[in-house]
PDB file of N, CA and C in Angstrom:
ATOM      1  N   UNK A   1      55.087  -0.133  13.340  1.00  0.00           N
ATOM      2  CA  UNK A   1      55.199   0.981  12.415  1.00  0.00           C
ATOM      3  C   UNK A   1      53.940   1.065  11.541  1.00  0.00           C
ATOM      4  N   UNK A   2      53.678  -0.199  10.921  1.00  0.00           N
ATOM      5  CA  UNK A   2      52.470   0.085   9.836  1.00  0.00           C
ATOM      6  C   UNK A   2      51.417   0.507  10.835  1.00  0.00           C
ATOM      7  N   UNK A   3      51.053  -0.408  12.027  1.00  0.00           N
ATOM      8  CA  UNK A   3      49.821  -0.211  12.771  1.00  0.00           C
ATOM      9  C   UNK A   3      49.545   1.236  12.999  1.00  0.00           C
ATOM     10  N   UNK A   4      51.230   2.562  13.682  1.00  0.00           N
ATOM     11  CA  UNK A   4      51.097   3.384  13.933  1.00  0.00           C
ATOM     12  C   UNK A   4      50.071   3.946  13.000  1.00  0.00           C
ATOM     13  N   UNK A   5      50.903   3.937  11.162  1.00  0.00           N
ATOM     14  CA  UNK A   5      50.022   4.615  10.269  1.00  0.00           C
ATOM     15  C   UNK A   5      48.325   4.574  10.033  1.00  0.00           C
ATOM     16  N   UNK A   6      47.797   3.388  10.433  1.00  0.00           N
ATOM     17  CA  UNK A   6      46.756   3.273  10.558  1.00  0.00           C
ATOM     18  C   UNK A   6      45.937   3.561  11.519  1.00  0.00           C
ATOM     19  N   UNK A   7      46.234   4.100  12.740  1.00  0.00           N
ATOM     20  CA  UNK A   7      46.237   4.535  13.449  1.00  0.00           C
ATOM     21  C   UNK A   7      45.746   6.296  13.284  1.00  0.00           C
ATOM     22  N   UNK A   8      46.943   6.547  12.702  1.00  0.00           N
ATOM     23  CA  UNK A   8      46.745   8.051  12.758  1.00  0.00           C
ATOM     24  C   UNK A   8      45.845   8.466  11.743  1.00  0.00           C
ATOM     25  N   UNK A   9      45.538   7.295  10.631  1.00  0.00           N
ATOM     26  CA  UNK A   9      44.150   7.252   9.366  1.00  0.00           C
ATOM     27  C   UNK A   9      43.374   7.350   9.981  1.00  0.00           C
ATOM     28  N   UNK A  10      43.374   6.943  10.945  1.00  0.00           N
ATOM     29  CA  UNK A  10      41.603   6.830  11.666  1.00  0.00           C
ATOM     30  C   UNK A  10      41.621   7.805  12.545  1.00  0.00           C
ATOM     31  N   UNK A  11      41.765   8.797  12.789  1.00  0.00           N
ATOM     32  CA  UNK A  11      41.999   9.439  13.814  1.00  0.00           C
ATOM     33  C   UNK A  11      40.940  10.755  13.474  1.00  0.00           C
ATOM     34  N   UNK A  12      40.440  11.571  14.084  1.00  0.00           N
ATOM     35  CA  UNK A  12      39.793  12.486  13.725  1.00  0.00           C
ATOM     36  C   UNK A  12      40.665  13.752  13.168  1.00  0.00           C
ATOM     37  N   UNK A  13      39.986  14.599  12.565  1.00  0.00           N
ATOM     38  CA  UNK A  13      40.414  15.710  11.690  1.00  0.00           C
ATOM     39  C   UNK A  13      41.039  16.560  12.965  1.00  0.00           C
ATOM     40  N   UNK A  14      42.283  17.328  12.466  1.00  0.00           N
ATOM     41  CA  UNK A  14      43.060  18.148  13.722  1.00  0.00           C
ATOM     42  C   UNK A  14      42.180  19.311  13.939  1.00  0.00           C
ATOM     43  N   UNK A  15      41.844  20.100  15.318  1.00  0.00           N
ATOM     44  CA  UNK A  15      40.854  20.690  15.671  1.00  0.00           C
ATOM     45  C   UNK A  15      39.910  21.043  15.753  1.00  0.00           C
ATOM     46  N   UNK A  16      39.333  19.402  16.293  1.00  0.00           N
ATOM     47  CA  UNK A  16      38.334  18.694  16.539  1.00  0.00           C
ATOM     48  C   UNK A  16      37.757  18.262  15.810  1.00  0.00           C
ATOM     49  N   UNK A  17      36.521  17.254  16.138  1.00  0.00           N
ATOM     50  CA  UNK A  17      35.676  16.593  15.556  1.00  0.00           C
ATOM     51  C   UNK A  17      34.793  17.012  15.010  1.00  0.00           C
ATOM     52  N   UNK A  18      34.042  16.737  13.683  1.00  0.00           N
ATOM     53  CA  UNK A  18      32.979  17.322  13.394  1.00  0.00           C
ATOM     54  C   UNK A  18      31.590  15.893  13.371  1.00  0.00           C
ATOM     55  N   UNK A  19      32.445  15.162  14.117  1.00  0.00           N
ATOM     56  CA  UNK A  19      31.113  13.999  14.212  1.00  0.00           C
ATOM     57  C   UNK A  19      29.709  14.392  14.655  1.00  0.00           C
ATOM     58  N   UNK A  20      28.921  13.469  14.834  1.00  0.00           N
ATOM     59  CA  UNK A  20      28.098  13.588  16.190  1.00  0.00           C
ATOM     60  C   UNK A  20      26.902  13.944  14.359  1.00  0.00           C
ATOM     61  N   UNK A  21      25.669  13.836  14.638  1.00  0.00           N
ATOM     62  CA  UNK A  21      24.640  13.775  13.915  1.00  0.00           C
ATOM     63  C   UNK A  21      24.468  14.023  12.649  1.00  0.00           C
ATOM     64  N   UNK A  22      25.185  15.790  12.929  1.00  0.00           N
ATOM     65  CA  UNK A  22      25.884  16.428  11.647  1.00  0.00           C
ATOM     66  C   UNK A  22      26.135  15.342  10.532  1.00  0.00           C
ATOM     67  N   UNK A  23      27.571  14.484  11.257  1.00  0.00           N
ATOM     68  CA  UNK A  23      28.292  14.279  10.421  1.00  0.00           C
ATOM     69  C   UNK A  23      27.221  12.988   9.698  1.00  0.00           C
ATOM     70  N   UNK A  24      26.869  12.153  10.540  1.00  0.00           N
ATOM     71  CA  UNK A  24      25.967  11.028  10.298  1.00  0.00           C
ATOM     72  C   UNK A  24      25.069  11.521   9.196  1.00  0.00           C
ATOM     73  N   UNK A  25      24.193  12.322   9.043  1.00  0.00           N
ATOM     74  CA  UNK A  25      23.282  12.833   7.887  1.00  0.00           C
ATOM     75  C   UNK A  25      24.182  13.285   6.463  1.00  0.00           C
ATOM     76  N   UNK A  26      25.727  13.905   6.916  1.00  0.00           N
ATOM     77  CA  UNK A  26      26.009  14.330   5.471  1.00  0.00           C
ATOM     78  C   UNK A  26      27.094  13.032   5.673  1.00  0.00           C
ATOM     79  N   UNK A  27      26.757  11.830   5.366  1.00  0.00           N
ATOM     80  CA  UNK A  27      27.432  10.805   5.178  1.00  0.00           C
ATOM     81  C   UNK A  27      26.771   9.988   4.045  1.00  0.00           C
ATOM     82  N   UNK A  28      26.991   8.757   4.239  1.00  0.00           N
ATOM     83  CA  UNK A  28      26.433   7.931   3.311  1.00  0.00           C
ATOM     84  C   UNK A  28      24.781   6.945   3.515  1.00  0.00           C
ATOM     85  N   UNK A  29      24.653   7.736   4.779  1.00  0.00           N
ATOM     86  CA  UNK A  29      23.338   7.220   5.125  1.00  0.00           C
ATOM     87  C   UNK A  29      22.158   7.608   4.680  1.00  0.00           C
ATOM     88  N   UNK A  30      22.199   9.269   3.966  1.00  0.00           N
ATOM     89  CA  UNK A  30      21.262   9.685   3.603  1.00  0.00           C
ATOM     90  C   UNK A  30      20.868   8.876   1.880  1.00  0.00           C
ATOM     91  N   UNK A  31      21.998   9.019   1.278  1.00  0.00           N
ATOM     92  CA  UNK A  31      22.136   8.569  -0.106  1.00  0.00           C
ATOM     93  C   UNK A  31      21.715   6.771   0.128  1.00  0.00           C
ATOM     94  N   UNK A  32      21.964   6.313   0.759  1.00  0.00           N
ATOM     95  CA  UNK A  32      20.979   4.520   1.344  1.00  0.00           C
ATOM     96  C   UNK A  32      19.271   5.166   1.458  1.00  0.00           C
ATOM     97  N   UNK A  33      19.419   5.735   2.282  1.00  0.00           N
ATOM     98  CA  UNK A  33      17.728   5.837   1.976  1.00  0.00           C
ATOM     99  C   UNK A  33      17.314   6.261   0.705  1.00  0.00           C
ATOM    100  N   UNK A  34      17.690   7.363   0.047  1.00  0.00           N
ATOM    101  CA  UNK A  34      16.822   7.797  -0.659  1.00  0.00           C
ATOM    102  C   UNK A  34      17.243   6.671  -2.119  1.00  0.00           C
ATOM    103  N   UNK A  35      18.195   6.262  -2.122  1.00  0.00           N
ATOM    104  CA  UNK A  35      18.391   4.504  -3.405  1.00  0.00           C
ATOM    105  C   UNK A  35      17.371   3.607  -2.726  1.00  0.00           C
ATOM    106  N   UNK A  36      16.792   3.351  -1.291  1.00  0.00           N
ATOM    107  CA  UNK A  36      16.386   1.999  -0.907  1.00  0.00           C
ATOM    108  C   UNK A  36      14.244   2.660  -1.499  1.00  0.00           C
ATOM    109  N   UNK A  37      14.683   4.528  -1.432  1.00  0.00           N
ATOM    110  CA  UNK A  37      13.179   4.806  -1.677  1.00  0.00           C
ATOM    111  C   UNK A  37      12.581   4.766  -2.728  1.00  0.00           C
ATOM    112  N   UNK A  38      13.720   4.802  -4.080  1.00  0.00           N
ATOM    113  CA  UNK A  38      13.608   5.063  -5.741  1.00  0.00           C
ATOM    114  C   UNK A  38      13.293   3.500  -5.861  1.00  0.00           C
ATOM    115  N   UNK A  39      13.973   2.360  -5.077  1.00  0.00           N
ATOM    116  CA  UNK A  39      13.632   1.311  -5.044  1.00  0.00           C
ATOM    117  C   UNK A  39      12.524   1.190  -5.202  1.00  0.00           C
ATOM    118  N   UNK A  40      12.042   1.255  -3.849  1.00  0.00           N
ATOM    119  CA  UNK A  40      10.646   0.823  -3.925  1.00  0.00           C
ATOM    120  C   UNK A  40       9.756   1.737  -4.463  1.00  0.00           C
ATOM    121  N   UNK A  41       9.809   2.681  -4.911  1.00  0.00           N
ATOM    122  CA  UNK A  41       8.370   3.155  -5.310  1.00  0.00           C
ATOM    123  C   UNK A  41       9.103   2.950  -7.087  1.00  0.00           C
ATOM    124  N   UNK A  42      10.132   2.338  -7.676  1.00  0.00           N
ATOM    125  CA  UNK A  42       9.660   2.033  -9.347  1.00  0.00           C
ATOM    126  C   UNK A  42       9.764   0.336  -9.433  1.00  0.00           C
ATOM    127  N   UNK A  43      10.126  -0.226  -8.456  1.00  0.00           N
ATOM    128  CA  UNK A  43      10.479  -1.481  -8.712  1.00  0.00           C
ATOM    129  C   UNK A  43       9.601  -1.887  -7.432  1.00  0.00           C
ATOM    130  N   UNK A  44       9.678  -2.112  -6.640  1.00  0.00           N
ATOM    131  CA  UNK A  44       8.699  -2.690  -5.267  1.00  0.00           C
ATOM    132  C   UNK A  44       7.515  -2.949  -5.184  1.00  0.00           C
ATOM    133  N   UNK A  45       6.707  -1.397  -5.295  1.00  0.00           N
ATOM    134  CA  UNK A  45       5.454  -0.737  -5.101  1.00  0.00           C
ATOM    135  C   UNK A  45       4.953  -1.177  -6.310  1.00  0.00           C
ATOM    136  N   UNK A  46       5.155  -1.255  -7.390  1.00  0.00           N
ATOM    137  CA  UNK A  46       4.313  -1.449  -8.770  1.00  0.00           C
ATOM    138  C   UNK A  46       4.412  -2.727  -8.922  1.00  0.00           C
ATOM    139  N   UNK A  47       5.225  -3.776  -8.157  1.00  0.00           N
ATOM    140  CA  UNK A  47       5.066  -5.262  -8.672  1.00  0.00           C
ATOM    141  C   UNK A  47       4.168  -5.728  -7.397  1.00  0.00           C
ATOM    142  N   UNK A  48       4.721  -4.991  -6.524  1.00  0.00           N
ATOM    143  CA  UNK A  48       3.038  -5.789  -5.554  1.00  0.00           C
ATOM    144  C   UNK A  48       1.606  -5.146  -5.910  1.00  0.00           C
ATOM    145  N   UNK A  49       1.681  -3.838  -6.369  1.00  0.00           N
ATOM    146  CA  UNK A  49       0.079  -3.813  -7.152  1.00  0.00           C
ATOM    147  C   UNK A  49      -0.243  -4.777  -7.919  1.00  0.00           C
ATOM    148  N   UNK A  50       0.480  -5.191  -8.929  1.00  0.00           N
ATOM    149  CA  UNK A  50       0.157  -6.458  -9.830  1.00  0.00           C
ATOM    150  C   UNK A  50      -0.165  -7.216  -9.003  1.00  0.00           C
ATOM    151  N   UNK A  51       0.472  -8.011  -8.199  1.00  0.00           N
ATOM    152  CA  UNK A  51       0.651  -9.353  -7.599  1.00  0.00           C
ATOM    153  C   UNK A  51      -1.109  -9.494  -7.080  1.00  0.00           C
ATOM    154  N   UNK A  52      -1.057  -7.892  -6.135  1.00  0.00           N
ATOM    155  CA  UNK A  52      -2.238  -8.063  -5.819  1.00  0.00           C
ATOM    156  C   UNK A  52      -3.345  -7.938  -7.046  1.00  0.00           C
ATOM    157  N   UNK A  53      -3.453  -7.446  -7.347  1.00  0.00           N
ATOM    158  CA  UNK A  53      -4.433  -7.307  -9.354  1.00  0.00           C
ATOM    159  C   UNK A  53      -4.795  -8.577  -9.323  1.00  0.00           C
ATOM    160  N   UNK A  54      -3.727  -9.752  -9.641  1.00  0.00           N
ATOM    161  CA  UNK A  54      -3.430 -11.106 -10.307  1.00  0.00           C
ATOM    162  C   UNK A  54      -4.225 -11.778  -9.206  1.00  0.00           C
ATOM    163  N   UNK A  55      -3.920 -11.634  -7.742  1.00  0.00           N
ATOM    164  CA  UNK A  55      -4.464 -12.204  -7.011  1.00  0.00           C
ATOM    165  C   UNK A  55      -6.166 -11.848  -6.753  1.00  0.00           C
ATOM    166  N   UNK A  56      -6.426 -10.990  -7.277  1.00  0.00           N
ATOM    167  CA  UNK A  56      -7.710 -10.782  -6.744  1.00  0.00           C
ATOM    168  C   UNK A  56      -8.339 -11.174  -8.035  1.00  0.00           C
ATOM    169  N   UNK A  57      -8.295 -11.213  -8.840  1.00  0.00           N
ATOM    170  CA  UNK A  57      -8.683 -11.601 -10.664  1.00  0.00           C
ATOM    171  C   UNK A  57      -8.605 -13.021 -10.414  1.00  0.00           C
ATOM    172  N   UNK A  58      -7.625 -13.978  -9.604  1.00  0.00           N
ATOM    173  CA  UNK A  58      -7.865 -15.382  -9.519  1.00  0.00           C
ATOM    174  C   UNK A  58      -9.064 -16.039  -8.765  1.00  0.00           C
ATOM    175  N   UNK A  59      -9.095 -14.794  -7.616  1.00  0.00           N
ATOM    176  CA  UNK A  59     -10.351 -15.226  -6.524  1.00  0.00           C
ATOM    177  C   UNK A  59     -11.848 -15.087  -7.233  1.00  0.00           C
ATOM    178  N   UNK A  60     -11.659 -14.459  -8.362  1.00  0.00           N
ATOM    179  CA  UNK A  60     -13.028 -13.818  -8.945  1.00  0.00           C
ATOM    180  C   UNK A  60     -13.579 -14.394 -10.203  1.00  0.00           C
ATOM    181  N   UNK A  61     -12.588 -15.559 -10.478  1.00  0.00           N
ATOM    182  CA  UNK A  61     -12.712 -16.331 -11.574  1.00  0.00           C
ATOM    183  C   UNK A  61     -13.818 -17.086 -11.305  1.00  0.00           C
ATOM    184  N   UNK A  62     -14.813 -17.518 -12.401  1.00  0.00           N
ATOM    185  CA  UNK A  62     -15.628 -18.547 -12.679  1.00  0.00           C
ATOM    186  C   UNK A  62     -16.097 -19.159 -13.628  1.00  0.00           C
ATOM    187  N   UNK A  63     -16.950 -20.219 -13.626  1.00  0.00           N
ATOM    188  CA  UNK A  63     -17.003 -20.821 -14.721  1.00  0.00           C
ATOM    189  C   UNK A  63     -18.021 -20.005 -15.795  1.00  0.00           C
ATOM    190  N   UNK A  64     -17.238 -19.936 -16.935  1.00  0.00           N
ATOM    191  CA  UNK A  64     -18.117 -19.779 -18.530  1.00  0.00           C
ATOM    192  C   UNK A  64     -16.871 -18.650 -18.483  1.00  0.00           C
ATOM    193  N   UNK A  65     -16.085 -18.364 -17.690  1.00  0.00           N
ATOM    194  CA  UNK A  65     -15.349 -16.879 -18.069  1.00  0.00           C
ATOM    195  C   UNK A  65     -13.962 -17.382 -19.320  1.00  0.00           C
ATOM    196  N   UNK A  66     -13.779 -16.740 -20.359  1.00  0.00           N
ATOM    197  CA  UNK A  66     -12.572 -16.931 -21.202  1.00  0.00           C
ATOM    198  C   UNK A  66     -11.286 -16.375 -20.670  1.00  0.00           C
ATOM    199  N   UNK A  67     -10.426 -17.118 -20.585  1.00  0.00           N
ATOM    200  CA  UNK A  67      -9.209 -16.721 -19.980  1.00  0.00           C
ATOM    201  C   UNK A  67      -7.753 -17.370 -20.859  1.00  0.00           C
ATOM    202  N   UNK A  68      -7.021 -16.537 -20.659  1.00  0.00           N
ATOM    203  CA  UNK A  68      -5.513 -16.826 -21.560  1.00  0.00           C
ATOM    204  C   UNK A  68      -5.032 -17.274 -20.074  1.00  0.00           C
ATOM    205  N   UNK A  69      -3.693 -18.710 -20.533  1.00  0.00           N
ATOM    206  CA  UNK A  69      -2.812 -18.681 -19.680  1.00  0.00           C
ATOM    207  C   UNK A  69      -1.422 -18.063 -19.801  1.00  0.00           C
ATOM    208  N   UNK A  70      -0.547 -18.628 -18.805  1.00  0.00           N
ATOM    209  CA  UNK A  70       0.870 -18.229 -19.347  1.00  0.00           C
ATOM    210  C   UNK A  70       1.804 -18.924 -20.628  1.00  0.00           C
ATOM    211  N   UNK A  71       1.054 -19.595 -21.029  1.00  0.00           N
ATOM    212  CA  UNK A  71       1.399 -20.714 -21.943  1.00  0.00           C
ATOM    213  C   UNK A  71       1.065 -19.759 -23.448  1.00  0.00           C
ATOM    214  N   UNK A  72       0.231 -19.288 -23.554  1.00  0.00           N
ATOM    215  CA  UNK A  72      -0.590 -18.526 -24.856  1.00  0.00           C
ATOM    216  C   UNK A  72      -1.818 -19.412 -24.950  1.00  0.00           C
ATOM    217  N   UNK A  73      -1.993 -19.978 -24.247  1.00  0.00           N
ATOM    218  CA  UNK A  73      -3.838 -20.766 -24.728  1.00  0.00           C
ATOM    219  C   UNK A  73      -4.974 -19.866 -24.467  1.00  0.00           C
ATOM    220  N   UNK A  74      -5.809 -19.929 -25.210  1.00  0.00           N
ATOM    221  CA  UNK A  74      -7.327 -19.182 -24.886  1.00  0.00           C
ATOM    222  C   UNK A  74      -8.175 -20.871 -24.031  1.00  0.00           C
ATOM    223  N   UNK A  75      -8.819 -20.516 -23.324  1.00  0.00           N
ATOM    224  CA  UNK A  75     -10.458 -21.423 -23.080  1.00  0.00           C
ATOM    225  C   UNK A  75     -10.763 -20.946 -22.192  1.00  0.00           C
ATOM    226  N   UNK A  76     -12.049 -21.801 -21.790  1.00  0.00           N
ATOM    227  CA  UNK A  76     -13.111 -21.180 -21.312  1.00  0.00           C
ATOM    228  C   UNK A  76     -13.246 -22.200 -20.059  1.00  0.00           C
ATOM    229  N   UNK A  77     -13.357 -21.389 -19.046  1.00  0.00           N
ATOM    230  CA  UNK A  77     -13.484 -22.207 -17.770  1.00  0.00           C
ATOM    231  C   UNK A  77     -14.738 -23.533 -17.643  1.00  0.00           C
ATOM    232  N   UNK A  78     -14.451 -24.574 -17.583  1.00  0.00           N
ATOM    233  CA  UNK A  78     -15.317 -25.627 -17.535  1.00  0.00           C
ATOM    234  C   UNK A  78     -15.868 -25.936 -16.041  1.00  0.00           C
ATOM    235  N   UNK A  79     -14.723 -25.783 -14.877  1.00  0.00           N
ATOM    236  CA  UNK A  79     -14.806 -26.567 -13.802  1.00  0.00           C
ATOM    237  C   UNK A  79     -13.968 -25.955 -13.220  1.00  0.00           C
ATOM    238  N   UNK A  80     -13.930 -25.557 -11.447  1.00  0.00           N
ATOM    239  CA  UNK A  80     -13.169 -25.206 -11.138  1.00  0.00           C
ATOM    240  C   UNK A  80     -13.358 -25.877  -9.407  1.00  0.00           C
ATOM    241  N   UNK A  81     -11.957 -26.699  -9.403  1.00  0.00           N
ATOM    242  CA  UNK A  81     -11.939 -27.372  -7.909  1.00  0.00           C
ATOM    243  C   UNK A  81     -10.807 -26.845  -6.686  1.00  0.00           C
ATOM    244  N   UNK A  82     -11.197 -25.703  -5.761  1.00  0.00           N
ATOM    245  CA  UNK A  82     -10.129 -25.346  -5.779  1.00  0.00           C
ATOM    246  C   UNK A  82      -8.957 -24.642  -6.302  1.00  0.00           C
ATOM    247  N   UNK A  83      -7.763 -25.305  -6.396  1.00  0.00           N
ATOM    248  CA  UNK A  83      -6.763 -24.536  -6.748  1.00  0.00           C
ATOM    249  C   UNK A  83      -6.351 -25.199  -8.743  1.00  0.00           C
ATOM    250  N   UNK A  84      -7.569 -26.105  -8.730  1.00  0.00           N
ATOM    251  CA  UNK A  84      -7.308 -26.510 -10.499  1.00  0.00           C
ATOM    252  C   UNK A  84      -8.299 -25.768 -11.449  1.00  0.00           C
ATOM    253  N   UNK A  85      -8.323 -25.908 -12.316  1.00  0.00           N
ATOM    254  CA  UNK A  85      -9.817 -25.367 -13.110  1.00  0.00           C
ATOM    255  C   UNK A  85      -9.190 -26.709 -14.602  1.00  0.00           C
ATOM    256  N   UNK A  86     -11.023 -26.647 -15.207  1.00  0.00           N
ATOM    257  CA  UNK A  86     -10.600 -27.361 -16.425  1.00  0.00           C
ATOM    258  C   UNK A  86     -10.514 -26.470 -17.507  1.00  0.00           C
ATOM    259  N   UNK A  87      -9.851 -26.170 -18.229  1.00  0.00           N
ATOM    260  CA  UNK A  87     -10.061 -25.206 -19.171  1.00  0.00           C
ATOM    261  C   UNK A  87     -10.631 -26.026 -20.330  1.00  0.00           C
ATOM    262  N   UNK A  88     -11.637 -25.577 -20.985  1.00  0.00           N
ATOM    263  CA  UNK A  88     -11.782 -26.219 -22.838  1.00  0.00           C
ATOM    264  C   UNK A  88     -11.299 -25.240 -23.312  1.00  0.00           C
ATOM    265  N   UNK A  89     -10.810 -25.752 -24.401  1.00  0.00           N
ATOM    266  CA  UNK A  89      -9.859 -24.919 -25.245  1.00  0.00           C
ATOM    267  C   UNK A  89     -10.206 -25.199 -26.680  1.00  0.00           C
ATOM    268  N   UNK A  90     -11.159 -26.185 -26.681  1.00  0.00           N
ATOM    269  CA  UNK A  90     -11.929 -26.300 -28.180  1.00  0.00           C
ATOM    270  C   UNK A  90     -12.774 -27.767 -27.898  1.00  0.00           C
ATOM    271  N   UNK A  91     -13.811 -27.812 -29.331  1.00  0.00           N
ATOM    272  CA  UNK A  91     -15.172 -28.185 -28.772  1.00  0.00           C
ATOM    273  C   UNK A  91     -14.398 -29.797 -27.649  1.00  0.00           C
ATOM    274  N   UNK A  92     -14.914 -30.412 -26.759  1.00  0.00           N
ATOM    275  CA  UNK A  92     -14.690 -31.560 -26.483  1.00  0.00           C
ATOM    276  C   UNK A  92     -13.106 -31.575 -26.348  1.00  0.00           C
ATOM    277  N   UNK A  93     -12.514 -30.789 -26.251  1.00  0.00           N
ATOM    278  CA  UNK A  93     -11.123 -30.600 -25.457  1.00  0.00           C
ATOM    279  C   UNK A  93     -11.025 -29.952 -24.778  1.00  0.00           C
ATOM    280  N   UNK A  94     -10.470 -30.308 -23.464  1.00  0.00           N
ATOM    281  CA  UNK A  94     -10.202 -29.815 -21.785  1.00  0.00           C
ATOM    282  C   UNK A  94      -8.904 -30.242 -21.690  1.00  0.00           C
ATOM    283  N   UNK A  95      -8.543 -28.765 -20.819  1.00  0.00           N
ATOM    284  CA  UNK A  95      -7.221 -29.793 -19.990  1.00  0.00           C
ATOM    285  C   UNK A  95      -7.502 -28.808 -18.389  1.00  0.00           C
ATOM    286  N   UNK A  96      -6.495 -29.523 -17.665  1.00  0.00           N
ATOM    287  CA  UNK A  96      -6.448 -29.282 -15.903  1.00  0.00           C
ATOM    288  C   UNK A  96      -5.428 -28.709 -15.931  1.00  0.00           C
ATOM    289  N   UNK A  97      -5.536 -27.263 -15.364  1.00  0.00           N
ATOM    290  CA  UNK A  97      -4.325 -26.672 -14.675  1.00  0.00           C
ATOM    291  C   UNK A  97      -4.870 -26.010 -13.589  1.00  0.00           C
ATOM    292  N   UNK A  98      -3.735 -25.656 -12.974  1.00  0.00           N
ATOM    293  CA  UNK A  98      -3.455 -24.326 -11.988  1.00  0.00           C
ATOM    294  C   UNK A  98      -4.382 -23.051 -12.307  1.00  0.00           C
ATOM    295  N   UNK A  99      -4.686 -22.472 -11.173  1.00  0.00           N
ATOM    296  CA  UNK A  99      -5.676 -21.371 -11.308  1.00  0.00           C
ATOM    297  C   UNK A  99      -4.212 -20.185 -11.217  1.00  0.00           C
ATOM    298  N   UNK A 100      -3.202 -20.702 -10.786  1.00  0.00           N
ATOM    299  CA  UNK A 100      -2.207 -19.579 -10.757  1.00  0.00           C
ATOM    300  C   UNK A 100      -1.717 -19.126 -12.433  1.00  0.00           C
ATOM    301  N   UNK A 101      -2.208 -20.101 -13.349  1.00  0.00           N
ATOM    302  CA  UNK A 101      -1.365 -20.224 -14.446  1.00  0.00           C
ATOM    303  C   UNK A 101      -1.884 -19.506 -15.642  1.00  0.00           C
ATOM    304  N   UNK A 102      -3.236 -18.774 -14.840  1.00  0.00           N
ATOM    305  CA  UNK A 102      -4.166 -18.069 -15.836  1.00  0.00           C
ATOM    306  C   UNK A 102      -3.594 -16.638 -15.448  1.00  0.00           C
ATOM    307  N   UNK A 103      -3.470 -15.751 -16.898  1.00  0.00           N
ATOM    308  CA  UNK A 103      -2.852 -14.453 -16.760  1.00  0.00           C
ATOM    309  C   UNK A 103      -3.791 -13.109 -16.755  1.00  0.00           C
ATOM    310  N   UNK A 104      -4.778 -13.571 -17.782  1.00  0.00           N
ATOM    311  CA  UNK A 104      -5.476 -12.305 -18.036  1.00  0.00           C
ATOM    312  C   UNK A 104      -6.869 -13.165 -18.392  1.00  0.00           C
ATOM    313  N   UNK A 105      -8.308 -12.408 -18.136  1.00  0.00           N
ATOM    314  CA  UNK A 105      -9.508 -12.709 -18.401  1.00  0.00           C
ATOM    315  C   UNK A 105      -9.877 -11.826 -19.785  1.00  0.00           C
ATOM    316  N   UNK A 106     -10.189 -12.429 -20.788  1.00  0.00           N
ATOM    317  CA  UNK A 106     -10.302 -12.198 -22.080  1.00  0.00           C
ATOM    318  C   UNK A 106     -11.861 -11.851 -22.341  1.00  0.00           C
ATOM    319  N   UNK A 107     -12.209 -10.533 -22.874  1.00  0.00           N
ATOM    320  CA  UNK A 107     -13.327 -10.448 -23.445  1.00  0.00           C
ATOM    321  C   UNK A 107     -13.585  -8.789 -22.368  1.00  0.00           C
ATOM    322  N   UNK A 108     -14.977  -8.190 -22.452  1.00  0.00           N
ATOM    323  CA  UNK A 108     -15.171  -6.974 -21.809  1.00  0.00           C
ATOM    324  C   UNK A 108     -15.065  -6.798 -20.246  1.00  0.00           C
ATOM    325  N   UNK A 109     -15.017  -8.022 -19.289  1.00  0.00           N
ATOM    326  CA  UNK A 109     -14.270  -7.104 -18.581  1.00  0.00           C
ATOM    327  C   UNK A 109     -13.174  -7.585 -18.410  1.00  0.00           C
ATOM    328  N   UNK A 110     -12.171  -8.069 -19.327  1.00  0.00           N
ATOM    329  CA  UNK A 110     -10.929  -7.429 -19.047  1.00  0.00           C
ATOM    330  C   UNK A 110     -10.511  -5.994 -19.089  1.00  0.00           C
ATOM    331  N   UNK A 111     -11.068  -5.395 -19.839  1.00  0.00           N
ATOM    332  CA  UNK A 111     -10.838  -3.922 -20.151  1.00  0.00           C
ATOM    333  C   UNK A 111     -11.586  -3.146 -18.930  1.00  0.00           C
ATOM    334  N   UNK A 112     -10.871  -1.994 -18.556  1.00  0.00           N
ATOM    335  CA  UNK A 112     -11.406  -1.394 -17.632  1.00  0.00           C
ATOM    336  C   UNK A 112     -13.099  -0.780 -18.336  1.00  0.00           C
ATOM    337  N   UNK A 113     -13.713  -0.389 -17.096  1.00  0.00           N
ATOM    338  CA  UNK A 113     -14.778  -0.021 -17.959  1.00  0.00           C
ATOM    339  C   UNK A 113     -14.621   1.758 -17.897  1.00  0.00           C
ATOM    340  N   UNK A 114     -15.430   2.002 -19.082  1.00  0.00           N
ATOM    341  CA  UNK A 114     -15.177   3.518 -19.524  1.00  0.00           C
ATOM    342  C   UNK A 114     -15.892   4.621 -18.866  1.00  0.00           C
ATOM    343  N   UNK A 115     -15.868   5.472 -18.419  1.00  0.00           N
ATOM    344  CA  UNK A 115     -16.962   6.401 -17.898  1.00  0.00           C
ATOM    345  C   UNK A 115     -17.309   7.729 -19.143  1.00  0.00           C
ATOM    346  N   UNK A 116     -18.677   7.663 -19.074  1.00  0.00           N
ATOM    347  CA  UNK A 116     -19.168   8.139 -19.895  1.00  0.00           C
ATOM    348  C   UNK A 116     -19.211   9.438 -20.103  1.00  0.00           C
ATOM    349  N   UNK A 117     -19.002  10.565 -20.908  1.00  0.00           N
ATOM    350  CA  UNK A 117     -19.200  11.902 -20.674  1.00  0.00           C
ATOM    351  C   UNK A 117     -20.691  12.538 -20.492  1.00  0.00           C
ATOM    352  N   UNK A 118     -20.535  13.322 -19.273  1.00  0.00           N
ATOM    353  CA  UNK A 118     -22.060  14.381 -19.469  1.00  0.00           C
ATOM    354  C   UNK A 118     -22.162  15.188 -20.824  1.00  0.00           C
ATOM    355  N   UNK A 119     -23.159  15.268 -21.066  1.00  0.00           N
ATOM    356  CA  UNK A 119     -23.315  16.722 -22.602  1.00  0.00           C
ATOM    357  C   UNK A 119     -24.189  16.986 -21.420  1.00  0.00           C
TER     358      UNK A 119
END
């Protein structure tokens, strides 16, 4: 008895079907794409620009450049081996970290540079 009822739930609409592509587009498939597209272009797309930013700002690092980490420290690149650098952070104080752990390069070119107006 119950199975019958479930049965006849699933059953297509009385004189005939309106399946078949139609139905597939005005379903719930369209509304998945266009949530999976708002996705990525405010949340997706703008954190891998960073990632890449961050990553290419690490490859371009060198020594004498001032840099903040994620910590809040300022210094100034002393040494860089690889994937460590020494930072000084005041006269005759250094410490060793991660080149991942540096956030932003401090001083003019961190700032984009300006383009100038014609007169």
């Amino acid at each position: 008895m119950l199975f019958n009822n479930i049965a006849f739930a699933m059953a297509p609409p009385a004189g005939g079907a309106e399946g078949g592509a139609g139905g597939l587009l005005a379903g719930p498939l369209p509304m998945l794409v266009l949530m999976f597209a708002i996705f990525y272009f405010l949340l997706i797309r703008p954190q891998q620009k960073k990632a890449k930013e961050h990553k290419n700002m690490l490859e371009n690092l060198k020594v004498g450049d001032k840099v903040w980490t994620n910590g809040g420290i300022k210094g100034i690149i002393a040494e860089i081996k690889d994937d460590v650098l020494k930072l000084e952070i005041a006269d005759g104080v250094s410490i060793e970290m991660r080149k991942g752990y540096v956030t932003d390069i401090d001083g003019p070119k961190a700032a984009p540079a300006k383009k100038e107006k014609k007169k």
